[in-house]
C-alpha atoms as a PDB file:
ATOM      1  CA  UNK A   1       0.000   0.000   0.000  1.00  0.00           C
ATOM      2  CA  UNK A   2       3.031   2.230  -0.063  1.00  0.00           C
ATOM      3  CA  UNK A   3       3.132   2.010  -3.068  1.00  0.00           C
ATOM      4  CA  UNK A   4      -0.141   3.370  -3.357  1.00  0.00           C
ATOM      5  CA  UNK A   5       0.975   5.910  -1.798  1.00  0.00           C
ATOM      6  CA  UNK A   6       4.055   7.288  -3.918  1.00  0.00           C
ATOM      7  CA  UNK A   7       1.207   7.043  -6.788  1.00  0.00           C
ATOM      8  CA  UNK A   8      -1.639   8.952  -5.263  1.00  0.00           C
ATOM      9  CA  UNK A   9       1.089  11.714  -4.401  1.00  0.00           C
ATOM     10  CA  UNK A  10       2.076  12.626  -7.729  1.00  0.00           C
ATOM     11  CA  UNK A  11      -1.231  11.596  -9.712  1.00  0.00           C
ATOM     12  CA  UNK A  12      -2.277  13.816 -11.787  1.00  0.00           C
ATOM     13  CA  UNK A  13       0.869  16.467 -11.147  1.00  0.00           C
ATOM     14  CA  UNK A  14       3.278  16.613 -13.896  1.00  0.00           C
ATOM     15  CA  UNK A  15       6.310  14.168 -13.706  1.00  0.00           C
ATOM     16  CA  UNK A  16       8.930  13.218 -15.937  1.00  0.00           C
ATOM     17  CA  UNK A  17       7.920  10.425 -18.524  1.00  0.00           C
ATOM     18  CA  UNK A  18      11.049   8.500 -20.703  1.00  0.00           C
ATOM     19  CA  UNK A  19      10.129   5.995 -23.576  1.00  0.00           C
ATOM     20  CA  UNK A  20      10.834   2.605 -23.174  1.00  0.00           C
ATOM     21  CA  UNK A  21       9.856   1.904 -26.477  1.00  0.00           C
ATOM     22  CA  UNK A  22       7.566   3.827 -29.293  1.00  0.00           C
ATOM     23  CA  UNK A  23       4.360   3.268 -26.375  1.00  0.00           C
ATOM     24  CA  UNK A  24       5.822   1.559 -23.325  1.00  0.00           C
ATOM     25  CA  UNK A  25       6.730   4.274 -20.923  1.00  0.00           C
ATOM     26  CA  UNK A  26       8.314   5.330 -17.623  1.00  0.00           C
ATOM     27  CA  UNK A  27       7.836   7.669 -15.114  1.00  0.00           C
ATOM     28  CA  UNK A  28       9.979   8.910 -12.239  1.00  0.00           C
ATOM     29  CA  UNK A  29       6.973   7.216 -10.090  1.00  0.00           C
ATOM     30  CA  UNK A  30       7.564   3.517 -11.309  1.00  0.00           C
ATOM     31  CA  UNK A  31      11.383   3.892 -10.785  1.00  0.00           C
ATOM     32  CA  UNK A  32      11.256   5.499  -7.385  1.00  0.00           C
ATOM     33  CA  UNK A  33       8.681   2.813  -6.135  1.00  0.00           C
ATOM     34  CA  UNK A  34      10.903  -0.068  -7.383  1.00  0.00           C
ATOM     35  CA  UNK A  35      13.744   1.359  -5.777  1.00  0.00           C
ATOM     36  CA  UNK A  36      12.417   1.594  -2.374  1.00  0.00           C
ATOM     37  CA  UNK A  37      10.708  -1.596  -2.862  1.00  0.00           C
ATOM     38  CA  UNK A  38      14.111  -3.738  -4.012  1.00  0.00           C
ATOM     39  CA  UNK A  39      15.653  -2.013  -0.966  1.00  0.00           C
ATOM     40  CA  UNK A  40      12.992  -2.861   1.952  1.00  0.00           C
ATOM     41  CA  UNK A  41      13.573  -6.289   0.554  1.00  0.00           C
ATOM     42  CA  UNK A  42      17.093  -6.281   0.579  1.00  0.00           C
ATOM     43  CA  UNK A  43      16.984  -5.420   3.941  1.00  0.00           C
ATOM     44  CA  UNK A  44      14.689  -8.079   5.524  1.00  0.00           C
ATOM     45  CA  UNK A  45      15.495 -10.781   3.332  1.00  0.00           C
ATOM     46  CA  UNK A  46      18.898 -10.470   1.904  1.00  0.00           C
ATOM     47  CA  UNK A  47      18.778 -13.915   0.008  1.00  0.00           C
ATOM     48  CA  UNK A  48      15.863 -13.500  -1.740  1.00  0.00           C
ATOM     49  CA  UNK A  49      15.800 -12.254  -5.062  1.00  0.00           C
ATOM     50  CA  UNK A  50      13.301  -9.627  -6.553  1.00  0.00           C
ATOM     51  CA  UNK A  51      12.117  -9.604 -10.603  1.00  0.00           C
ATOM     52  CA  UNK A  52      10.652  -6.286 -10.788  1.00  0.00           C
ATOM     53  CA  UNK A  53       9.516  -4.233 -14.721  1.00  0.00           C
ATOM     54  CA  UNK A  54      12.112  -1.682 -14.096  1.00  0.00           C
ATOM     55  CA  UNK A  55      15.426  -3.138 -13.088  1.00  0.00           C
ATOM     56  CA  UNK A  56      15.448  -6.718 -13.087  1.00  0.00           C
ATOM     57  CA  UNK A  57      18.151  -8.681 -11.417  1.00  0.00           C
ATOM     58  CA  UNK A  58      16.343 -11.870 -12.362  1.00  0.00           C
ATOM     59  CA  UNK A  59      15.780 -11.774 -15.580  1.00  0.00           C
ATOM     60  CA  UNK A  60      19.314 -12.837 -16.836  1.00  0.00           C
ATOM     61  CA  UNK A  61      19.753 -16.168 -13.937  1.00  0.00           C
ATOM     62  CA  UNK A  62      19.488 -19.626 -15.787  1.00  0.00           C
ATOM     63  CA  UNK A  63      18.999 -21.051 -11.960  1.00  0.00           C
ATOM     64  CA  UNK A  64      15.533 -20.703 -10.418  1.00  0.00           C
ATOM     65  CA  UNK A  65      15.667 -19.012  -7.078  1.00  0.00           C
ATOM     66  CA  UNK A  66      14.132 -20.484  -3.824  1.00  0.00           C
ATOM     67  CA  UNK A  67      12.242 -16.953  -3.389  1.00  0.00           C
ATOM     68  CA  UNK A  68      12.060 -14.556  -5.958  1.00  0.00           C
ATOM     69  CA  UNK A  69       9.625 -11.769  -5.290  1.00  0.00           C
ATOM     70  CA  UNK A  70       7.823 -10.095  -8.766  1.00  0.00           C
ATOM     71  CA  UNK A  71       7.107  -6.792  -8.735  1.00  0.00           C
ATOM     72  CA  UNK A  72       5.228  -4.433 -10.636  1.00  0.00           C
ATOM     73  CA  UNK A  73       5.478  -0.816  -9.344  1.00  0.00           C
ATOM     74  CA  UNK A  74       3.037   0.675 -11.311  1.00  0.00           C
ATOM     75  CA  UNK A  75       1.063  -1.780 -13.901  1.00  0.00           C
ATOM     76  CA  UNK A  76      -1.061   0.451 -16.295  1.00  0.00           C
ATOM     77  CA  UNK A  77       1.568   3.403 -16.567  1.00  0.00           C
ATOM     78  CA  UNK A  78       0.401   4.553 -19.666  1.00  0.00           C
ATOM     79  CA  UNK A  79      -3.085   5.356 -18.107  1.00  0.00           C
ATOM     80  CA  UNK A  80      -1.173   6.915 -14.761  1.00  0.00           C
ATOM     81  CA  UNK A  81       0.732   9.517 -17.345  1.00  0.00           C
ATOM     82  CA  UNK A  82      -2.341  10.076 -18.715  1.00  0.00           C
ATOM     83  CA  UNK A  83      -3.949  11.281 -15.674  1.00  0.00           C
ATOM     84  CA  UNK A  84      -6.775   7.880 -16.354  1.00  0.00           C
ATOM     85  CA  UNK A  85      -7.510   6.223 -12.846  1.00  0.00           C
ATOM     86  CA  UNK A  86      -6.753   3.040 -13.664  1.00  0.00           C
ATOM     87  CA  UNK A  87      -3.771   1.836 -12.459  1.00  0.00           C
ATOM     88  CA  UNK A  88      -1.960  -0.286  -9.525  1.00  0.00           C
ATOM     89  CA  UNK A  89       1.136  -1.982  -8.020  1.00  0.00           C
ATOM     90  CA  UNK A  90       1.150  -5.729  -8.309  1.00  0.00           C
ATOM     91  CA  UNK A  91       2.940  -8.682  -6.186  1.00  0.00           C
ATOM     92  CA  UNK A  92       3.890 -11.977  -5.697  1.00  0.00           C
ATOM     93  CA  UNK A  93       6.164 -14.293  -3.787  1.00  0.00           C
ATOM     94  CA  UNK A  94       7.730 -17.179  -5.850  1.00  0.00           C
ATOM     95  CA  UNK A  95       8.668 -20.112  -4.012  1.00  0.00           C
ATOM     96  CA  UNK A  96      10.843 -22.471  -6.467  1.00  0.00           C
ATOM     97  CA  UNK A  97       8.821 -21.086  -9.006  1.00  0.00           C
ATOM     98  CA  UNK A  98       5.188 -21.730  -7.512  1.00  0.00           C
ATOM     99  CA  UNK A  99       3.443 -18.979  -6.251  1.00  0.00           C
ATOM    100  CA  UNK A 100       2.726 -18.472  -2.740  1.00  0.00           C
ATOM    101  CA  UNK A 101       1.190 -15.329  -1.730  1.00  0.00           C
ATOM    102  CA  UNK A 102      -0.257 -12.276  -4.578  1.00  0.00           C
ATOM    103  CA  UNK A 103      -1.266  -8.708  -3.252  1.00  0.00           C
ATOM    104  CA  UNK A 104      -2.131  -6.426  -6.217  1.00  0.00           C
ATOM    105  CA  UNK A 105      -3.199  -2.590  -4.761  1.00  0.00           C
ATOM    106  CA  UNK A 106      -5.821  -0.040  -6.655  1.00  0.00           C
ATOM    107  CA  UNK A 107      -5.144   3.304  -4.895  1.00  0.00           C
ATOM    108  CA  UNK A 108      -7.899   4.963  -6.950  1.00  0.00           C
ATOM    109  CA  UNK A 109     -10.439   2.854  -5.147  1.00  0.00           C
ATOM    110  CA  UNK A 110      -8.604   1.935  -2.375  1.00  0.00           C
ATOM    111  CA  UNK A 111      -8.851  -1.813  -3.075  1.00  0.00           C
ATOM    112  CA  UNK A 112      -6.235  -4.522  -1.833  1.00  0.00           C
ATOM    113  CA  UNK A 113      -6.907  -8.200  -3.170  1.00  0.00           C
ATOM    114  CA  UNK A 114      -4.788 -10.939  -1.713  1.00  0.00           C
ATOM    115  CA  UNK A 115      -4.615 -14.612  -2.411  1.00  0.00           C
ATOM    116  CA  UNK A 116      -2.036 -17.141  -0.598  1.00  0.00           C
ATOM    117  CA  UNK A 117      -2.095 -20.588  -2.432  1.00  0.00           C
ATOM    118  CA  UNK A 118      -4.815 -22.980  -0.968  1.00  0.00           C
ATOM    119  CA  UNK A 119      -6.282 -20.618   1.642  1.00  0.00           C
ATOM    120  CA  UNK A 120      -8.426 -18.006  -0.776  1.00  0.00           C
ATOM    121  CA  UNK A 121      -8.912 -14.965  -2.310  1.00  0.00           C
ATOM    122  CA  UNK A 122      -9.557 -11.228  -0.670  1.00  0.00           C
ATOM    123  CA  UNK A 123     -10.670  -8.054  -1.649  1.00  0.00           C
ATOM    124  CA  UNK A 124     -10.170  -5.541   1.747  1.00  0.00           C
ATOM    125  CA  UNK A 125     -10.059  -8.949   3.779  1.00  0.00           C
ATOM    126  CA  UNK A 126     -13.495  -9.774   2.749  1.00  0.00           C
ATOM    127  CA  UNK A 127     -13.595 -13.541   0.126  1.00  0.00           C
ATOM    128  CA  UNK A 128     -14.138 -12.951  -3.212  1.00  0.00           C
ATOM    129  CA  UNK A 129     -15.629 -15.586  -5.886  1.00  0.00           C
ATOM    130  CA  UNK A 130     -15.394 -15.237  -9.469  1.00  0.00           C
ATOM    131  CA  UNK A 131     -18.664 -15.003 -11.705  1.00  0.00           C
ATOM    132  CA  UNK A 132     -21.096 -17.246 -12.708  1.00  0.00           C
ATOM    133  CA  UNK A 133     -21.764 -16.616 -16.707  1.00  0.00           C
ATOM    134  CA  UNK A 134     -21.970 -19.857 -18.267  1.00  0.00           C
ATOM    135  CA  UNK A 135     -22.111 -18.630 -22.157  1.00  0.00           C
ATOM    136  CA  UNK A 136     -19.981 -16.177 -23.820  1.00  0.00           C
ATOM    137  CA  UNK A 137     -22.578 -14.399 -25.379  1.00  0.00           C
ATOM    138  CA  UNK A 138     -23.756 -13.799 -21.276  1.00  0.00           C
ATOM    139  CA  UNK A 139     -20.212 -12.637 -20.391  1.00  0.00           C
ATOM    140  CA  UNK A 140     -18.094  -9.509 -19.921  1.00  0.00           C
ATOM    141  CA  UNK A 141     -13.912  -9.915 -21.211  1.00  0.00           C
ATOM    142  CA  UNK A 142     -11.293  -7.555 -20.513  1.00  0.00           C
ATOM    143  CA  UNK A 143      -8.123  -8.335 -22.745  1.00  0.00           C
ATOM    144  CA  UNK A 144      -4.960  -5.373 -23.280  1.00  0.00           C
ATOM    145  CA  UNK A 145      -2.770  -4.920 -26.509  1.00  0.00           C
ATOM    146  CA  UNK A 146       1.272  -5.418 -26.286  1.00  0.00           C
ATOM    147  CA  UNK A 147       3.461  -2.551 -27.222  1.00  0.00           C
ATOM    148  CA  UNK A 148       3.527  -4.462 -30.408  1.00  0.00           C
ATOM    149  CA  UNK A 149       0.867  -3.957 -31.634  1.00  0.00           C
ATOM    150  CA  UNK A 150       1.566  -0.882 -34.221  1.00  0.00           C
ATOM    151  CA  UNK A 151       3.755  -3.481 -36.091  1.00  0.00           C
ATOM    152  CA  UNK A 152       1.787  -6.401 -35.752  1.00  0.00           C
ATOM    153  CA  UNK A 153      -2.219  -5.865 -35.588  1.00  0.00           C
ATOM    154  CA  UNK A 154      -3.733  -8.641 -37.131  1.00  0.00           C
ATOM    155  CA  UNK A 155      -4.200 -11.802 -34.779  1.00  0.00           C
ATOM    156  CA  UNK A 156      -5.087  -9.051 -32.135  1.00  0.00           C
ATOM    157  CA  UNK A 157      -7.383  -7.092 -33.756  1.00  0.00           C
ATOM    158  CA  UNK A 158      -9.145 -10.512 -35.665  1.00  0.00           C
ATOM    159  CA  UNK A 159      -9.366 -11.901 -31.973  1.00  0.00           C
ATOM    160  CA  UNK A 160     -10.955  -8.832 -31.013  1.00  0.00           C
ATOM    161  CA  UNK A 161     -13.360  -8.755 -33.150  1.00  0.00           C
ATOM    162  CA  UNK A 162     -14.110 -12.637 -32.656  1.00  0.00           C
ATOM    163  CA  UNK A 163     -15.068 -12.053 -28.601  1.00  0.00           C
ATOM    164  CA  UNK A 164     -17.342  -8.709 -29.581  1.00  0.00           C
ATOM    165  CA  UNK A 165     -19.203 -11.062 -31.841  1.00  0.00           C
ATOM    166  CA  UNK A 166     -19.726 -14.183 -29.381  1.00  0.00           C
ATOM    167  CA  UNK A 167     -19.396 -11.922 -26.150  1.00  0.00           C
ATOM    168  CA  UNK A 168     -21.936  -9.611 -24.098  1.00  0.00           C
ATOM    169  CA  UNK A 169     -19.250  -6.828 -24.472  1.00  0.00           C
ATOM    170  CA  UNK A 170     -15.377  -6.732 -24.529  1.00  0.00           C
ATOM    171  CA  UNK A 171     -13.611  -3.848 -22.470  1.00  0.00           C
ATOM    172  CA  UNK A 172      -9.740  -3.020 -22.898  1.00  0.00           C
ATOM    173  CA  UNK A 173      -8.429  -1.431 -19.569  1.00  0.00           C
ATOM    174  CA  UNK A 174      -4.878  -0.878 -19.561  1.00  0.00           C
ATOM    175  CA  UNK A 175      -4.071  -3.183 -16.684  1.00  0.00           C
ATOM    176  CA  UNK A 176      -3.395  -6.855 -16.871  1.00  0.00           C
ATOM    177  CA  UNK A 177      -3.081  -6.857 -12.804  1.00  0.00           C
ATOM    178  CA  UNK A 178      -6.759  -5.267 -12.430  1.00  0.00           C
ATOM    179  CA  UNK A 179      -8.079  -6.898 -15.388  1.00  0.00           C
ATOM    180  CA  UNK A 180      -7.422 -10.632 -13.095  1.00  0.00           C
ATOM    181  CA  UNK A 181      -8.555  -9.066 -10.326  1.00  0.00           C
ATOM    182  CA  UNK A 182     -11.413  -8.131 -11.598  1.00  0.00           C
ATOM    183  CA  UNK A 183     -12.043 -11.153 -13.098  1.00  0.00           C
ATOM    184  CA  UNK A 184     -11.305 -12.708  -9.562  1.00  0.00           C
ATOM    185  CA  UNK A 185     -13.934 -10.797  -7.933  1.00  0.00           C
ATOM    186  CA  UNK A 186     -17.015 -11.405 -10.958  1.00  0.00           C
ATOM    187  CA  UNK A 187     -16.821  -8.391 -12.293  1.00  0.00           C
ATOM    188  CA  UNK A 188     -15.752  -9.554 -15.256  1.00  0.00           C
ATOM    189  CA  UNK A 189     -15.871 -12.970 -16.590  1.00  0.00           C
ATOM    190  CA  UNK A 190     -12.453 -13.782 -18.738  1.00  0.00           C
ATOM    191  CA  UNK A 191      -9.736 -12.537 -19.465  1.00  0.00           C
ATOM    192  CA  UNK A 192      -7.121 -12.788 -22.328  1.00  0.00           C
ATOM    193  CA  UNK A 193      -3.467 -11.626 -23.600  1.00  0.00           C
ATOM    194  CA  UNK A 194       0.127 -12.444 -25.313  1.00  0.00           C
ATOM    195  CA  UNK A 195       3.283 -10.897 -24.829  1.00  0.00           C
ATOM    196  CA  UNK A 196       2.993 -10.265 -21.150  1.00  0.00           C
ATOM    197  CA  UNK A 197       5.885 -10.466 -18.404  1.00  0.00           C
ATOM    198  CA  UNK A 198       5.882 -12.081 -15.446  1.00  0.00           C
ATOM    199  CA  UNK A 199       5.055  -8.802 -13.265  1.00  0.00           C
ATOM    200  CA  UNK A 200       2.094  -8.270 -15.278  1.00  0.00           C
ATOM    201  CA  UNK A 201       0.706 -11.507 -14.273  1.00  0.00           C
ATOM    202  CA  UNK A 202       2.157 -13.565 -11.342  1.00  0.00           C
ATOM    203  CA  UNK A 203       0.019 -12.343  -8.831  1.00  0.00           C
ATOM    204  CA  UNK A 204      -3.121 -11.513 -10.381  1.00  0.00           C
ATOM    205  CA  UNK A 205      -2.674 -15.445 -11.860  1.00  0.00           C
ATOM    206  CA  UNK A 206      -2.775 -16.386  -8.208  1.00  0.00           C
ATOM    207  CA  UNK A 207      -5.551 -14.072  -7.130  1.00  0.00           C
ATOM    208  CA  UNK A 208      -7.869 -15.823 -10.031  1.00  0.00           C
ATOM    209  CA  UNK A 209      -6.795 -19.114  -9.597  1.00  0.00           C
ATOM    210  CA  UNK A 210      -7.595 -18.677  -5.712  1.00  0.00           C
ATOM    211  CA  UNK A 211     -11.016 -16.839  -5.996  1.00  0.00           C
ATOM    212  CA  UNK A 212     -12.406 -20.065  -7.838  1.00  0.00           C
ATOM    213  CA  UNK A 213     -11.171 -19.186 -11.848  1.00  0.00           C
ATOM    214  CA  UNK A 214      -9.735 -21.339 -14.311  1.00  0.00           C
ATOM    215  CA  UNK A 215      -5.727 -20.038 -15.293  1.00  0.00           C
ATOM    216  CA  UNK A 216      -3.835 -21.411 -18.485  1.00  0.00           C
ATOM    217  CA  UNK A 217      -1.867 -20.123 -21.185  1.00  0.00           C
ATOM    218  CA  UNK A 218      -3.498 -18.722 -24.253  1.00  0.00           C
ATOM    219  CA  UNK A 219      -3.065 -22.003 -25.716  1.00  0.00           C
ATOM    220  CA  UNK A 220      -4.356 -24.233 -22.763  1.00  0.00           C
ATOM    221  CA  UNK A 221      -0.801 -24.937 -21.777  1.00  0.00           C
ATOM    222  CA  UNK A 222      -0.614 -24.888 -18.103  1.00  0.00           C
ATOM    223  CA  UNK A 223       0.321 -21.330 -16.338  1.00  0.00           C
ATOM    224  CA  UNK A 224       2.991 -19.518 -15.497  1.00  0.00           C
ATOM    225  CA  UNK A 225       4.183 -16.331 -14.720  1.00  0.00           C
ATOM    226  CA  UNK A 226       6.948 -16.658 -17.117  1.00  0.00           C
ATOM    227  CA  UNK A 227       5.122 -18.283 -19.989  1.00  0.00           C
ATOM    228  CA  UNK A 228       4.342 -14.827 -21.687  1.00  0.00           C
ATOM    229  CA  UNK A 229       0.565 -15.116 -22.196  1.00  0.00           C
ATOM    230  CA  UNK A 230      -2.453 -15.448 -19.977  1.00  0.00           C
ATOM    231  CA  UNK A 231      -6.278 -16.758 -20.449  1.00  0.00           C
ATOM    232  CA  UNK A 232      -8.265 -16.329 -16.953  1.00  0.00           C
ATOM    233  CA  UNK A 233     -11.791 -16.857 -16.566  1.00  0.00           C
ATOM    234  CA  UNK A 234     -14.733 -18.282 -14.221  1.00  0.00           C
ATOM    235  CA  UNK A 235     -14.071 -21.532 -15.222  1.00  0.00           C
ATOM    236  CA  UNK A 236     -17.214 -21.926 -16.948  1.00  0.00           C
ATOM    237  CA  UNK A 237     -16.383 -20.536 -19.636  1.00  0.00           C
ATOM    238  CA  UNK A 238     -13.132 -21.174 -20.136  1.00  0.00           C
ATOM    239  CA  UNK A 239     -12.961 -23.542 -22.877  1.00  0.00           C
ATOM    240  CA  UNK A 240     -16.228 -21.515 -24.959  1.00  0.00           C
ATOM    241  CA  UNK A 241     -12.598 -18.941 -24.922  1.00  0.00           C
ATOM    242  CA  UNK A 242     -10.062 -21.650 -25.661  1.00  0.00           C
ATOM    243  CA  UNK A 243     -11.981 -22.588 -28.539  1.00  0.00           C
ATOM    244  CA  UNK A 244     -12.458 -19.113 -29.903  1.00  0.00           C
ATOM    245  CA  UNK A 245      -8.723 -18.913 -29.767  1.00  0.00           C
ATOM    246  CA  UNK A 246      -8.017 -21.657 -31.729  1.00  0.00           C
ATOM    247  CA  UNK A 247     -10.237 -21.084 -34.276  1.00  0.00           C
ATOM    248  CA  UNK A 248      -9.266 -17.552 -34.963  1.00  0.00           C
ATOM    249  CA  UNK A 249      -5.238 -18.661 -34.438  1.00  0.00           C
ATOM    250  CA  UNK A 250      -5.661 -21.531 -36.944  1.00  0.00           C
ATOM    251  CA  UNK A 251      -6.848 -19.048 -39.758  1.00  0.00           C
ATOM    252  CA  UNK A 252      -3.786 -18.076 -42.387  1.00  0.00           C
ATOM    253  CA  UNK A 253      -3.154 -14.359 -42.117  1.00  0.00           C
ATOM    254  CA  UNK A 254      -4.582 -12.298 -44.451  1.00  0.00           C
ATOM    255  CA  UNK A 255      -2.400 -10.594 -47.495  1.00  0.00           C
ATOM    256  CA  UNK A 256      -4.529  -7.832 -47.612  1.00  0.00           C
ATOM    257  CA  UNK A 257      -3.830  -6.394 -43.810  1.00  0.00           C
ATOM    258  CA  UNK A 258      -2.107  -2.769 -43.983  1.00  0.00           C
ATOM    259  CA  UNK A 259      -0.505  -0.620 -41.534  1.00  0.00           C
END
């Protein structure tokens, strides 16, 4: 909730912004958070290691760690430079590569949800369940584009436009850690993406996964954080999605697609 903090402080205020890429961006906010983050940890737990967004001391090991913490200081920057309240920090605690314990934090609405693995699912300390939709066409999905997507639209866009046919509504947030969570907590019902990082997605994966929802790979393949892609849902519907998926996937690209 610190975190939270160091965002609410400087929300809205103007603060310096650097390009990552031509649309993945940084502000002074997700750097300073990270920093004080990697160096409360360093100080309680000296042995563990941390894999945060903005300097990651994990990414290059071949070993895996015993605890490795995953950290995303600010997941939805683009919307926080923006001045759009959707943003948050997101957590979770790696033990040989299985997560433990998830704690993603909204400042905007004040909401904490927390998961440890086998015990549940919280949202302020109260349970939460995900939804009950049992058809697509009665369901609400969330999904987010990669900072790829300028040179490579197609498979997004054609996948896009498969859920708004065969879904209630699709809605594109900016936030793959409050997209799971608020899958987690019904209000929304599934959940898809490619090209992620494990920050995006380690502890919202738990959060799901512990409120009742179903958590694989795009592809069905079983999760993980470091597997680059994410489909969460209720369960119910999760393989009405998988199918979808496959379908569109298995089409040959079209010759005709322009930038």
């Amino acid at each position: 909730m610190r975190a939270g903090e160091v965002q609410m402080a400087h929300f809205g205020r103007d603060i310096h912004i650097e390009k990552k890429g031509a649309i993945d961006l940084v502000t002074e906010i997700d750097l300073d958070v990270e920093r004080g983050f990697r160096a409360m940890i360093a100080e309680r737990f000296p042995q563990h290691v941390v894999l945060g967004e903005e300097f990651s001391d994990a990414a290059q090991r071949n070993d895996e760690p015993e605890f490795c913490w995953v950290f995303d200081p600010l997941d939805g920057t683009t919307n926080y430079a923006h001045g759009l309240p959707i943003f948050c920090s997101s957590l979770a605690l790696e033990i040989w590569g299985m997560p433990a314990v998830a704690a993603v934090y909204d400042p905007t609405r004040r909401e904490l949800f927390t998961a440890a693995a086998g015990e549940g699912a919280w949202l302020n300390g109260a349970p939460v369940r995900v939804s009950r939709a049992e058809t697509l066409i009665d369901s609400l999905l969330v999904t987010g584009f990669h900072y790829g997507v300028h040179k490579d639209p197609e498979e997004l866009m054609r996948l896009f436009e498969a859920f708004i046919r065969r879904a209630r509504a699709v809605r594109r947030l900016g936030s793959a850690a409050v997209d799971l969570c608020y899958v987690a907590c019904g209000r929304l019902d599934g959940f898809w993406d490619k090209k992620l990082q494990p920050w995006d997605i380690a502890g919202g994966g738990l959060i799901v996964r512990e409120a009742g929802g179903t958590v694989t790979s795009v592809d069905g393949a079983p999760f993980g954080s470091r597997g680059g892609s994410v489909l969460a849902t209720n369960g119910r519907i999760h393989q009405q999605m998988l199918d979808t998926i496959r379908e569109i996937s298995s089409r040959p690209r079209s010759r005709n697609w322009t930038d």
